[in-house]
Each structure stands twice: as structure tokens, then as C-alpha cells.
PDB file of N, CA and C in Angstrom:
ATOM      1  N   UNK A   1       0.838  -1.160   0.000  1.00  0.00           N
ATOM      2  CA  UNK A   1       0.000   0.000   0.000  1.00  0.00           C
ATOM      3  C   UNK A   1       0.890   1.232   0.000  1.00  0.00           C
ATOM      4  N   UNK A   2       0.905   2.159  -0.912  1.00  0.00           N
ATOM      5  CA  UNK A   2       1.132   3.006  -1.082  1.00  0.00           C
ATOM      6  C   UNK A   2       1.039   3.970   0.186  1.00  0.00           C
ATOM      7  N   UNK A   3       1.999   4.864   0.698  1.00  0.00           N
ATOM      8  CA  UNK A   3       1.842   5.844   1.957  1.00  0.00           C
ATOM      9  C   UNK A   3       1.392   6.930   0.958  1.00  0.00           C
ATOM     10  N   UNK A   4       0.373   8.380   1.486  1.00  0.00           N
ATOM     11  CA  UNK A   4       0.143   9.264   0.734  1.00  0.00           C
ATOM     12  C   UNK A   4       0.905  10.253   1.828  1.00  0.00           C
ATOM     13  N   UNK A   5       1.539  11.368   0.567  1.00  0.00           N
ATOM     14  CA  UNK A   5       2.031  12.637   1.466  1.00  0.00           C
ATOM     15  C   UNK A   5       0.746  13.471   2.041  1.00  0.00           C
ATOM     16  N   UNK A   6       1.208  14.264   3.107  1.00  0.00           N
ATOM     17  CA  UNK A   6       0.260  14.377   3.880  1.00  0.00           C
ATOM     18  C   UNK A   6       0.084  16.169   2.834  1.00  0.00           C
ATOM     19  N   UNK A   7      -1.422  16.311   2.620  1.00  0.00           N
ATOM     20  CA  UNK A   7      -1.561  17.091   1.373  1.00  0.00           C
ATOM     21  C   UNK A   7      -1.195  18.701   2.580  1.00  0.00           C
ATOM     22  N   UNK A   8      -0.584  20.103   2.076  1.00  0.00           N
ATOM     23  CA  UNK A   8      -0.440  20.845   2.948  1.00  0.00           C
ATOM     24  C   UNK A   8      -1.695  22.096   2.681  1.00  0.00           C
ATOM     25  N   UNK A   9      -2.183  22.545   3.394  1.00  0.00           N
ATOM     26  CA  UNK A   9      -3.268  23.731   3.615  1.00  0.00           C
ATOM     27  C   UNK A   9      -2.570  24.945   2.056  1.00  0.00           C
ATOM     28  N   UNK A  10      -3.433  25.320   1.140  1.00  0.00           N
ATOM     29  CA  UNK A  10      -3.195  26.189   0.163  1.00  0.00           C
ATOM     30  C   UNK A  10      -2.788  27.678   1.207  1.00  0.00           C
ATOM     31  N   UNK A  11      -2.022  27.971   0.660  1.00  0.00           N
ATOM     32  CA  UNK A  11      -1.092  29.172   1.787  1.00  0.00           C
ATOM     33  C   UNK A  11      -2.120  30.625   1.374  1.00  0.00           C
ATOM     34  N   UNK A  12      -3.056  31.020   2.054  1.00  0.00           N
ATOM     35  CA  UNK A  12      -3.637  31.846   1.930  1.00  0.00           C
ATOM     36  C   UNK A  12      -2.870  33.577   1.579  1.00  0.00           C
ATOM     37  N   UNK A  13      -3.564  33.947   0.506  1.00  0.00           N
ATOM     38  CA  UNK A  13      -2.789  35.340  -0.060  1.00  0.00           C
ATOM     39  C   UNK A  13      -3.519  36.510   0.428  1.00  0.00           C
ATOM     40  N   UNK A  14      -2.453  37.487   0.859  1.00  0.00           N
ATOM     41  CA  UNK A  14      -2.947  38.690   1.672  1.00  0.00           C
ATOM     42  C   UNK A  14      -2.874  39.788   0.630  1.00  0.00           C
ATOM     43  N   UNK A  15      -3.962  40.136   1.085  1.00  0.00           N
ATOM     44  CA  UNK A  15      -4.395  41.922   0.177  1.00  0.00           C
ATOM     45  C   UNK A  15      -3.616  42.914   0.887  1.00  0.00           C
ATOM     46  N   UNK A  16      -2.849  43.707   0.745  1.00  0.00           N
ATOM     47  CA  UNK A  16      -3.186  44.706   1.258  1.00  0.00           C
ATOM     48  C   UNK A  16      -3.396  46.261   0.914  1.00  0.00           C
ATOM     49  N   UNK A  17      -4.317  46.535   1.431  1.00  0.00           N
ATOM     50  CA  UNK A  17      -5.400  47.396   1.057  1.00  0.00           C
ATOM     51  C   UNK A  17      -5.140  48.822   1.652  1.00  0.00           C
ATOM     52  N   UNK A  18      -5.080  49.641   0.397  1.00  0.00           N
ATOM     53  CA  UNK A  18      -4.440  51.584   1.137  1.00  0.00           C
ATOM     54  C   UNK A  18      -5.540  51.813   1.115  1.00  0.00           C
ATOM     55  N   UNK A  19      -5.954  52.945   2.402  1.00  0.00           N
ATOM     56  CA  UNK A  19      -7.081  53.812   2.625  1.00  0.00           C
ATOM     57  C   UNK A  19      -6.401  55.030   2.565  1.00  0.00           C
ATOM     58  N   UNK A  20      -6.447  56.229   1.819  1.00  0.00           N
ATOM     59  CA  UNK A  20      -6.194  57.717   1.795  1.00  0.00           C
ATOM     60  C   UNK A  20      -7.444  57.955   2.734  1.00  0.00           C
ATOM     61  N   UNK A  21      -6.643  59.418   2.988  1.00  0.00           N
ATOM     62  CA  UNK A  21      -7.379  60.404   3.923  1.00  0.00           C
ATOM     63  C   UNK A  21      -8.888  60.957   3.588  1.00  0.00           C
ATOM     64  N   UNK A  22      -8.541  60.946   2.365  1.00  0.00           N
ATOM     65  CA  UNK A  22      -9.739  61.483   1.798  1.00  0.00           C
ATOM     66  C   UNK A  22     -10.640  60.406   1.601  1.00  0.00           C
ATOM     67  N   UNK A  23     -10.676  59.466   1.187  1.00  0.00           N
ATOM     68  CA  UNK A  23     -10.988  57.950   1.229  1.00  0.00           C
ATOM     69  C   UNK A  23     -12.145  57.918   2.738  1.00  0.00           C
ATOM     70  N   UNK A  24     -11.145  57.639   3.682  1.00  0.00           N
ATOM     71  CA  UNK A  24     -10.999  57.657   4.959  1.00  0.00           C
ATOM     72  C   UNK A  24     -12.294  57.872   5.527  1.00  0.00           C
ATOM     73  N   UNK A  25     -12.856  59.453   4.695  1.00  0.00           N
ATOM     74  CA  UNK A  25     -13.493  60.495   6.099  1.00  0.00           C
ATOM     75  C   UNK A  25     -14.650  60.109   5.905  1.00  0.00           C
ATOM     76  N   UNK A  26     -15.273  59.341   4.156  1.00  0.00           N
ATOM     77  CA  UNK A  26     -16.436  58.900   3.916  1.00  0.00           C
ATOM     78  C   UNK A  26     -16.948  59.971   3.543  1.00  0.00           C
ATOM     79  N   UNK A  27     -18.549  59.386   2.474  1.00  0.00           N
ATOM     80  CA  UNK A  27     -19.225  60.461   1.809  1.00  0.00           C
ATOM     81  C   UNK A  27     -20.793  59.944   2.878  1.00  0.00           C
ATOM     82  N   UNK A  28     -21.465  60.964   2.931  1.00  0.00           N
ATOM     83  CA  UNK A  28     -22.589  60.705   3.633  1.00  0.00           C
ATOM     84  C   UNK A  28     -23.645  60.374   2.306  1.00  0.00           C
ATOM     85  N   UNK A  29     -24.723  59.560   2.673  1.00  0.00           N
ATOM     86  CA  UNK A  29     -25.292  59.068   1.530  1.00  0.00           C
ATOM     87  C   UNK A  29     -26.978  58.463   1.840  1.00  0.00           C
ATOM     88  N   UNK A  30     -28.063  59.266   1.360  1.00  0.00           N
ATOM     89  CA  UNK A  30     -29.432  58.628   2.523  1.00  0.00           C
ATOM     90  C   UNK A  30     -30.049  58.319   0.918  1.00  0.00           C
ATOM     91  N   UNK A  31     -29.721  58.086  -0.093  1.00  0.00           N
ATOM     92  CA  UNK A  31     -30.477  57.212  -1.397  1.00  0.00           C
ATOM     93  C   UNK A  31     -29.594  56.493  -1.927  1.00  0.00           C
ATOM     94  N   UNK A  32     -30.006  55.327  -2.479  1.00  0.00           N
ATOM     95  CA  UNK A  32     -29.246  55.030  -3.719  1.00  0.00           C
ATOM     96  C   UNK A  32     -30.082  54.193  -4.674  1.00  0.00           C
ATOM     97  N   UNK A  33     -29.658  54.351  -6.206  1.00  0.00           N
ATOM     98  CA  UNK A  33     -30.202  53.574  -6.894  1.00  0.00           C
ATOM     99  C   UNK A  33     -29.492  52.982  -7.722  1.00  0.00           C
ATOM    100  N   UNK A  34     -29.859  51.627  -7.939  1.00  0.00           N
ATOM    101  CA  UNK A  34     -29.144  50.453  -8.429  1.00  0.00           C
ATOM    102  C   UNK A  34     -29.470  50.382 -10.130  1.00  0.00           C
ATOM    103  N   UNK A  35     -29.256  50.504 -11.203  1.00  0.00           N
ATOM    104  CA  UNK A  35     -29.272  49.915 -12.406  1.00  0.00           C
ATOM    105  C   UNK A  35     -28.249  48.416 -12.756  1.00  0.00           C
ATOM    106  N   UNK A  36     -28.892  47.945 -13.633  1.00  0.00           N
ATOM    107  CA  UNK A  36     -28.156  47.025 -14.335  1.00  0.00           C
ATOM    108  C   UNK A  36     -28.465  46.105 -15.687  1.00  0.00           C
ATOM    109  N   UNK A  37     -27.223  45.771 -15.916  1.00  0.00           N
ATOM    110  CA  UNK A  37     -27.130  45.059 -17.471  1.00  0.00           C
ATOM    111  C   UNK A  37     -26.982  43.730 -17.061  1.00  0.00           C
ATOM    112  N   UNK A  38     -26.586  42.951 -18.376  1.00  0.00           N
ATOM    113  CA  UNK A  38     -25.989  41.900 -18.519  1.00  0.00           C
ATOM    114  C   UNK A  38     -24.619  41.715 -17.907  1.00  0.00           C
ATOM    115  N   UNK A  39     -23.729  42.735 -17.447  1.00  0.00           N
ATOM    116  CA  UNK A  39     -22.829  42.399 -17.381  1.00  0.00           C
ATOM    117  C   UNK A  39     -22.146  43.090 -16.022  1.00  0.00           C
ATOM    118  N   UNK A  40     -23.078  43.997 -15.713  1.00  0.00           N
ATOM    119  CA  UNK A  40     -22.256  44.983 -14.757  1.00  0.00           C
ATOM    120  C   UNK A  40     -23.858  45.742 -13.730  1.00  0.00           C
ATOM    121  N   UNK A  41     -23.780  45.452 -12.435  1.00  0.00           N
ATOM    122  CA  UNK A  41     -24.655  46.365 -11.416  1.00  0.00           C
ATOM    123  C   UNK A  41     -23.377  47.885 -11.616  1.00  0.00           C
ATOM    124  N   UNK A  42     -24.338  48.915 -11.532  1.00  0.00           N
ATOM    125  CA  UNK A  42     -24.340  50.541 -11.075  1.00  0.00           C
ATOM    126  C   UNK A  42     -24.871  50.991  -9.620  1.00  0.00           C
ATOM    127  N   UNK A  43     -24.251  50.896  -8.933  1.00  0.00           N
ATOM    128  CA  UNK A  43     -24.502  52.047  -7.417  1.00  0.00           C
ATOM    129  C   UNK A  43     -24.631  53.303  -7.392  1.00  0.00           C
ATOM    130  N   UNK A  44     -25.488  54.268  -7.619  1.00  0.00           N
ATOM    131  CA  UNK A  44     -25.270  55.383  -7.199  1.00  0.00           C
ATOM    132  C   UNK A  44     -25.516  55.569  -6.125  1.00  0.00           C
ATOM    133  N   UNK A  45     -24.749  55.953  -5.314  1.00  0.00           N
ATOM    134  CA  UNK A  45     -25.016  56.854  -3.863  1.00  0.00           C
ATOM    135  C   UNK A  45     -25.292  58.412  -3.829  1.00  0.00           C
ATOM    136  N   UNK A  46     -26.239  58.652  -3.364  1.00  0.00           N
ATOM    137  CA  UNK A  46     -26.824  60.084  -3.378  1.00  0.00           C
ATOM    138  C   UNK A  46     -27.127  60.285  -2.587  1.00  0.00           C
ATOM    139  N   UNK A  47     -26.831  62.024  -2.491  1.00  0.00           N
ATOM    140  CA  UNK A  47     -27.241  62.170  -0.979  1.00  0.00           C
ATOM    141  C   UNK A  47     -28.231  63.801  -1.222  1.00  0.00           C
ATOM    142  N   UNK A  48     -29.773  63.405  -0.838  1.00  0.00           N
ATOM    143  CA  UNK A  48     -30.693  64.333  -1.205  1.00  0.00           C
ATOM    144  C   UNK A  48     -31.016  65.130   0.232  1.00  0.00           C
ATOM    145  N   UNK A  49     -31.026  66.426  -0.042  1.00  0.00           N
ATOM    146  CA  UNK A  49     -31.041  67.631   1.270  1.00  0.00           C
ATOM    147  C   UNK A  49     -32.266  68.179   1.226  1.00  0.00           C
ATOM    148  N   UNK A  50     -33.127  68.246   2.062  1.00  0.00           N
ATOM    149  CA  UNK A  50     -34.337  68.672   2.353  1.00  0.00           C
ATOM    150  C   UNK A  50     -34.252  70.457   1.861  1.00  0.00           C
ATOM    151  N   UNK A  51     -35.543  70.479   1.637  1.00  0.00           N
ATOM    152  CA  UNK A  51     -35.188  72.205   1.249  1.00  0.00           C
ATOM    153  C   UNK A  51     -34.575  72.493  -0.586  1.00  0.00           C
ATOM    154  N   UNK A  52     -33.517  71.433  -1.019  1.00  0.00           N
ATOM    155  CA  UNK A  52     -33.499  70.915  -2.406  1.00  0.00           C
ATOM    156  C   UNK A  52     -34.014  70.804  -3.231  1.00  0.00           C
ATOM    157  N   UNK A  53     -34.199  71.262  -4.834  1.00  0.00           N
ATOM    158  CA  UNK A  53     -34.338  70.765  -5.618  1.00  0.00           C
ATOM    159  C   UNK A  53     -33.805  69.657  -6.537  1.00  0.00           C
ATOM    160  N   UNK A  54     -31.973  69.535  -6.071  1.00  0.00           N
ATOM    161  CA  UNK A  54     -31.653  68.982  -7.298  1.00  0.00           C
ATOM    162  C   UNK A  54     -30.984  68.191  -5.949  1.00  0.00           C
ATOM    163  N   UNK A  55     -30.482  67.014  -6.160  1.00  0.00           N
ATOM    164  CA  UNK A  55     -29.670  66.022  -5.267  1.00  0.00           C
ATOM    165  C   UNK A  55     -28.278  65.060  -6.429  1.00  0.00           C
ATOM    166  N   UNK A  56     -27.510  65.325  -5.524  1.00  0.00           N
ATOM    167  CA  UNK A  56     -25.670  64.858  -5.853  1.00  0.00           C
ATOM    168  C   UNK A  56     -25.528  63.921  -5.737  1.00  0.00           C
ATOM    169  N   UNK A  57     -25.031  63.031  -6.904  1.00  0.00           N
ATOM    170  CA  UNK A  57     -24.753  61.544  -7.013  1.00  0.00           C
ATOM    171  C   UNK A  57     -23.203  61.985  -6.078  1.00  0.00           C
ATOM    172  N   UNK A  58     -22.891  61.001  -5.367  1.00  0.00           N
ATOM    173  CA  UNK A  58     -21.610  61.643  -3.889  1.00  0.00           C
ATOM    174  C   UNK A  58     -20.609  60.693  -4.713  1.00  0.00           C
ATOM    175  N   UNK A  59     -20.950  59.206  -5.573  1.00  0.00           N
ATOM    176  CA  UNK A  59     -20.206  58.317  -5.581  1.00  0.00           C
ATOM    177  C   UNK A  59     -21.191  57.003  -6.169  1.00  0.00           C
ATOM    178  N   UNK A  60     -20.360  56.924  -7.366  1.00  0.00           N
ATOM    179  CA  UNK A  60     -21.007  55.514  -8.729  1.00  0.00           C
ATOM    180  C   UNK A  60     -20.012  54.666  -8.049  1.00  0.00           C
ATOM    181  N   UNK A  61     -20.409  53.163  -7.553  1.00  0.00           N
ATOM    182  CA  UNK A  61     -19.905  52.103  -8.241  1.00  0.00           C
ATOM    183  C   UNK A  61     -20.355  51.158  -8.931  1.00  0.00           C
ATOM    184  N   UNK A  62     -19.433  50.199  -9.666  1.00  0.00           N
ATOM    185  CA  UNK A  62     -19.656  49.626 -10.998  1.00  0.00           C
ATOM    186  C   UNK A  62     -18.821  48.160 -10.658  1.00  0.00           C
ATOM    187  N   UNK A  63     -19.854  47.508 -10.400  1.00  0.00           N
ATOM    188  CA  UNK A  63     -19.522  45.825  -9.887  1.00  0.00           C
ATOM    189  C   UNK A  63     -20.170  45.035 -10.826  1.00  0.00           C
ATOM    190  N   UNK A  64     -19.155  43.582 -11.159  1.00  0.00           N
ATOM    191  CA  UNK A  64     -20.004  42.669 -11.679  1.00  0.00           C
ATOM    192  C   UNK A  64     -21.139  41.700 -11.221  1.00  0.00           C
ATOM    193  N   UNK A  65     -22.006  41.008 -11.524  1.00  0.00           N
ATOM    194  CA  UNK A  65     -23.172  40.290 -10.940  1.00  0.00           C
ATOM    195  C   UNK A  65     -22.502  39.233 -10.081  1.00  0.00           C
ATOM    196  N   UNK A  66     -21.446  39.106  -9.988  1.00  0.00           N
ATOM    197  CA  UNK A  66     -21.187  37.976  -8.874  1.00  0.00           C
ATOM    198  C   UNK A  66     -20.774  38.599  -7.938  1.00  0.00           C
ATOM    199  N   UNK A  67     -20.534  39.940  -8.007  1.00  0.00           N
ATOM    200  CA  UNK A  67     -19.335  40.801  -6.814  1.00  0.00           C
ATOM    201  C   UNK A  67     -21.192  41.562  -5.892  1.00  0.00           C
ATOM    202  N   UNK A  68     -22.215  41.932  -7.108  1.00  0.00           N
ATOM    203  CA  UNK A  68     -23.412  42.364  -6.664  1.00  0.00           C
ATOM    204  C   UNK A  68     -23.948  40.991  -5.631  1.00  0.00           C
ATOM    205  N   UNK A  69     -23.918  39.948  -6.373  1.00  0.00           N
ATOM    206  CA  UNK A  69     -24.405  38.838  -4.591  1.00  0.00           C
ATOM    207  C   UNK A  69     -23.586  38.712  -3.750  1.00  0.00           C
ATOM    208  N   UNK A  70     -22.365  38.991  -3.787  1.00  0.00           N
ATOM    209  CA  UNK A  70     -21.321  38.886  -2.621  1.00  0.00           C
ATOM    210  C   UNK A  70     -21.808  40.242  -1.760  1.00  0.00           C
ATOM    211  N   UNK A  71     -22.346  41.075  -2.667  1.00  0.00           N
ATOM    212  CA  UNK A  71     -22.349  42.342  -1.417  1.00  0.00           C
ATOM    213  C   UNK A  71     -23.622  42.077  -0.793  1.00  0.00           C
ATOM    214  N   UNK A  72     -24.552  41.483  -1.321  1.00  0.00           N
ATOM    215  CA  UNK A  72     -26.013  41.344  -1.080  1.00  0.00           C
ATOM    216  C   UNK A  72     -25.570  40.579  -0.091  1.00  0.00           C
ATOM    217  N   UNK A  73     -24.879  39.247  -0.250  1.00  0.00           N
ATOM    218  CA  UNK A  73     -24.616  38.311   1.309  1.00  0.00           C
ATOM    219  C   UNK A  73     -23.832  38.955   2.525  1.00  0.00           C
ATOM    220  N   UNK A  74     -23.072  39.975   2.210  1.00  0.00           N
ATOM    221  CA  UNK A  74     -22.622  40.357   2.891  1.00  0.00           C
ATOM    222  C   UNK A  74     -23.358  41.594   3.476  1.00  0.00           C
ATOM    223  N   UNK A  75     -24.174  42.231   3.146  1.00  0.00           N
ATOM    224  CA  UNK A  75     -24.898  43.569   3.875  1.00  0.00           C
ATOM    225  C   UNK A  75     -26.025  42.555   4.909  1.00  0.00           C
ATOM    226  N   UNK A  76     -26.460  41.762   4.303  1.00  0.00           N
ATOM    227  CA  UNK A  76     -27.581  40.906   4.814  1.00  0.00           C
ATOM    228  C   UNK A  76     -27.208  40.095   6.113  1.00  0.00           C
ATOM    229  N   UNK A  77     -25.615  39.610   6.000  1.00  0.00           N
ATOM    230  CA  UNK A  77     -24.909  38.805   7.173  1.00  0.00           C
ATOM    231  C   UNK A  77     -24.845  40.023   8.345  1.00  0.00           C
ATOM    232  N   UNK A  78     -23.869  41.358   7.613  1.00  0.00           N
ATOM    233  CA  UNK A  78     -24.021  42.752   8.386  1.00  0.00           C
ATOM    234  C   UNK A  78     -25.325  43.197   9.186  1.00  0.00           C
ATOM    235  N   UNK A  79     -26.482  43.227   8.656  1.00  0.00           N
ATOM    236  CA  UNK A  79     -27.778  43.755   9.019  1.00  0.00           C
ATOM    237  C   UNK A  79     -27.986  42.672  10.602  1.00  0.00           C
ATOM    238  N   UNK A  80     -27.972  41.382   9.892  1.00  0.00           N
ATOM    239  CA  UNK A  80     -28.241  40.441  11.052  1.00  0.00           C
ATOM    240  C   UNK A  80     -27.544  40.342  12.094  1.00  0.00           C
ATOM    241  N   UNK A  81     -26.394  40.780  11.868  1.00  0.00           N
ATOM    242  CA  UNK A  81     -25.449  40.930  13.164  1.00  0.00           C
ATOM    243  C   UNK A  81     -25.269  43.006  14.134  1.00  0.00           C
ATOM    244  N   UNK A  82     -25.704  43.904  13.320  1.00  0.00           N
ATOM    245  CA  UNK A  82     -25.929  44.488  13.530  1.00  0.00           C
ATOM    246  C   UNK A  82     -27.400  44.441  14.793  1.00  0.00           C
ATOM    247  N   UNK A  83     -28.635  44.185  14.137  1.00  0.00           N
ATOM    248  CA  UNK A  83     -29.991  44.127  14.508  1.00  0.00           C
ATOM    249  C   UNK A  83     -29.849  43.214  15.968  1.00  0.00           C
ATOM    250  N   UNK A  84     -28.762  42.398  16.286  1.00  0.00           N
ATOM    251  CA  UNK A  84     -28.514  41.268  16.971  1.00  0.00           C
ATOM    252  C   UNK A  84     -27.936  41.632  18.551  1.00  0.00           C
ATOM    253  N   UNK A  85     -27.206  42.976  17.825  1.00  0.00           N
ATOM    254  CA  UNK A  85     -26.503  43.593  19.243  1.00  0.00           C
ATOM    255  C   UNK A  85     -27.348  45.057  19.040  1.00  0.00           C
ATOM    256  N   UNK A  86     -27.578  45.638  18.063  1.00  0.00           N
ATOM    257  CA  UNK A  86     -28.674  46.782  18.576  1.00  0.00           C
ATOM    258  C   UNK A  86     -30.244  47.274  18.381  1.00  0.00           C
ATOM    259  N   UNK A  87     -30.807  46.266  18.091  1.00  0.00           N
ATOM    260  CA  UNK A  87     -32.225  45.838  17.917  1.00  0.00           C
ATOM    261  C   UNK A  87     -32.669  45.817  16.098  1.00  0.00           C
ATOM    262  N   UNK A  88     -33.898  45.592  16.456  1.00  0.00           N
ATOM    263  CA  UNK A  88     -34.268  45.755  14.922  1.00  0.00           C
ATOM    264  C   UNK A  88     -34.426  47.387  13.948  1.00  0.00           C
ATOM    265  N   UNK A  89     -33.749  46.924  12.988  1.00  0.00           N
ATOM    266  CA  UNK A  89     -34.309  48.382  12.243  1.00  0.00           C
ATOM    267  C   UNK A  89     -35.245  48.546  11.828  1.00  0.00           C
ATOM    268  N   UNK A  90     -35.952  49.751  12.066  1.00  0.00           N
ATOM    269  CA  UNK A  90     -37.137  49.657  11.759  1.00  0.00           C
ATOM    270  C   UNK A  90     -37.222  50.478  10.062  1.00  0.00           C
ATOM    271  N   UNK A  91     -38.140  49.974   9.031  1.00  0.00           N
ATOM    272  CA  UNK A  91     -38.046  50.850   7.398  1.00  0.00           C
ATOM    273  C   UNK A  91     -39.657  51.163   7.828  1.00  0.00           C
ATOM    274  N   UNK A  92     -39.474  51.831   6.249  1.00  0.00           N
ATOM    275  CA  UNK A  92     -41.054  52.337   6.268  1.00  0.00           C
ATOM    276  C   UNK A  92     -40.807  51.833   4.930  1.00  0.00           C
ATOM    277  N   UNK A  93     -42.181  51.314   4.078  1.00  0.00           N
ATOM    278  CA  UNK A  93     -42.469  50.966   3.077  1.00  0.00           C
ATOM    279  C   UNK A  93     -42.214  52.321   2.074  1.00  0.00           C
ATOM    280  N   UNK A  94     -42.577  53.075   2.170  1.00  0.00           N
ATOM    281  CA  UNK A  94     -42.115  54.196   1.131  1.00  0.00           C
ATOM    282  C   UNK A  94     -41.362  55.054   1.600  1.00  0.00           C
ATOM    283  N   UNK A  95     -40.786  55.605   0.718  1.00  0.00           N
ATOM    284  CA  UNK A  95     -39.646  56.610   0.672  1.00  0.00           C
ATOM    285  C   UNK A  95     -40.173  57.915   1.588  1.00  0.00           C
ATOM    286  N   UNK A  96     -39.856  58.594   2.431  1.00  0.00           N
ATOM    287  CA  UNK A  96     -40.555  59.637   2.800  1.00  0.00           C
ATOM    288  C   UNK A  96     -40.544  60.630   1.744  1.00  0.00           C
ATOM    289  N   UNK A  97     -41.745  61.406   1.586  1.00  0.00           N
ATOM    290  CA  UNK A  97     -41.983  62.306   0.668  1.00  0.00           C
ATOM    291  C   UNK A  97     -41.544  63.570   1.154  1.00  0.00           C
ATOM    292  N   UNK A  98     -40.192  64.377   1.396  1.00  0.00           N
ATOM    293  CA  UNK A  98     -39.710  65.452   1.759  1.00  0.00           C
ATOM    294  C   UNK A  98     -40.633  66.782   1.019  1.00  0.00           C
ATOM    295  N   UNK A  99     -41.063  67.650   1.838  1.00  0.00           N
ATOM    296  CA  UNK A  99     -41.803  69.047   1.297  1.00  0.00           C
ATOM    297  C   UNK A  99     -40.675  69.858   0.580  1.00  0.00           C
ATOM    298  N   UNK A 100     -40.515  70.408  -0.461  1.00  0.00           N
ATOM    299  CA  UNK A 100     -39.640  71.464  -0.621  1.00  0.00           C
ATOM    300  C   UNK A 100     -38.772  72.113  -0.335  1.00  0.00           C
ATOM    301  N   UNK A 101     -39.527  72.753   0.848  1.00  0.00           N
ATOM    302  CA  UNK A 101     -39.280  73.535   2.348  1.00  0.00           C
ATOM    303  C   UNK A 101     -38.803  72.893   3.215  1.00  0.00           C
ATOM    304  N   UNK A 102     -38.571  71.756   3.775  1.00  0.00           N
ATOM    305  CA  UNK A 102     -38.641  70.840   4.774  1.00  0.00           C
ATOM    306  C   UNK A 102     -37.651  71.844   5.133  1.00  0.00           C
ATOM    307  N   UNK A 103     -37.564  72.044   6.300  1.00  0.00           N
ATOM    308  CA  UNK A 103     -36.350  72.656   6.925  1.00  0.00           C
ATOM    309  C   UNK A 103     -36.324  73.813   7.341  1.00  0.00           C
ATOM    310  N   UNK A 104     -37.253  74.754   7.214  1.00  0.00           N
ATOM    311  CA  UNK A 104     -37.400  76.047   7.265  1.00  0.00           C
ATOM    312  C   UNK A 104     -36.584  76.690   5.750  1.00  0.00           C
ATOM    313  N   UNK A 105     -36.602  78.268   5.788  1.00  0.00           N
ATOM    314  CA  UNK A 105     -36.564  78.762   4.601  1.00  0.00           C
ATOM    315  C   UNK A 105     -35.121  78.706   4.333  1.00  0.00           C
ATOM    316  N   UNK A 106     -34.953  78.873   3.018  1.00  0.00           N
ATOM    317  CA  UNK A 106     -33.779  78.584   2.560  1.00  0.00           C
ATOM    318  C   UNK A 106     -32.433  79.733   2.584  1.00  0.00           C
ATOM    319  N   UNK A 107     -31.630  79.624   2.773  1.00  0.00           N
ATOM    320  CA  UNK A 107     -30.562  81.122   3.092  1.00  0.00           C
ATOM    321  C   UNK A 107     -30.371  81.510   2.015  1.00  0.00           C
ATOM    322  N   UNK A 108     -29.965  82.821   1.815  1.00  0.00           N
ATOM    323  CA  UNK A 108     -29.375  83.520   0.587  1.00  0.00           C
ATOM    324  C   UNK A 108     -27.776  83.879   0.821  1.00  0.00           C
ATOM    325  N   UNK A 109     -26.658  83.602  -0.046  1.00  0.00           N
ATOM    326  CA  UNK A 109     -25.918  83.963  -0.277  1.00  0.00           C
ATOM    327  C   UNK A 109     -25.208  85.138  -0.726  1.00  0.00           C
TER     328      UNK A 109
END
């Protein structure tokens, strides 16, 4: 009978990953909307200001459909472990409908 070598663990490869400052400080972001193709999901992150008419895409990303379910498993693993140590989040079925005005009147420059 043949002895087999004992097979060794695949040597795991490290990323490592630069964060700049600017990177760093984060964009604040309370919409986003998702498009997609055949080949590629679109993120826009936007961030819409009460009192506004027009609202600022802050930051597009552009992932492929397998990198889009990796994030889906992963926000979803996040949520559950989040909700786990600080309760449930609560949504509302629709978007709140912001007034114009929301905010009191608008400043002049």
C-alpha cells in the first residue's frame, strides 16, 4: 500500500489594502439607486437635502453580478449581526416624501 504525502493547507494570499485620507473620512449618503445590465450592477449613492431641488450623485460604483451577490450576502450577514446587538431596524415601506421647504426657509448667499 502506497503511503500518501500528507496534502499541505493552500497558503492563503494577503491583500493589502491603502485607505487615503480622503478615502478615509467617507461620503454621507441617505439614497441610492441600483441599475443594471448583462454584465455589470451601477450604485449610485446620493445624498438628497431637504429644502433641495436637485440632489448629488456623492459616488457611482460599478460591480459585476457575482461581486453584486457577494455584497447582497454580505450587507444581509451585516444587518443580522448588527440588529442582533442593537435591535431591529425599523423601514417604512415608502420613501418619505420630503416638502420642498422641509427645513425652514432657505438662506441667501
Amino acid at each position: 500500500m502506497a503511503q500518501q504525502q500528507p496534502t499541505s493547507a493552500p497558503e492563503e494570499q494577503q491583500i493589502n489594502i491603502e485607505l487615503s485620507e480622503d478615502i478615509a473620512e467617507g461620503e454621507y449618503a441617505n439614497l441610492a439607486m441600483i441599475a443594471h445590465s448583462s454584465g455589470e450592477f451601477v450604485i449610485d449613492f446620493i445624498r438628497l437635502m431637504p429644502g433641495l431641488p436637485k440632489a448629488k450623485v456623492k459616488a457611482r460604483i460599478v460591480i459585476t453580478p457575482e461581486h453584486a451577490k457577494r455584497l447582497l450576502s454580505a450587507l444581509s450577514d451585516n444587518v443580522e449581526r448588527y440588529e442582533r446587538s442593537f435591535g431591529t431596524i425599523k423601514t417604512q415601506d415608502e420613501m418619505p416624501s420630503y416638502p420642498m421647504n422641509f427645513g425652514g426657509t432657505m438662506g441667501e448667499a
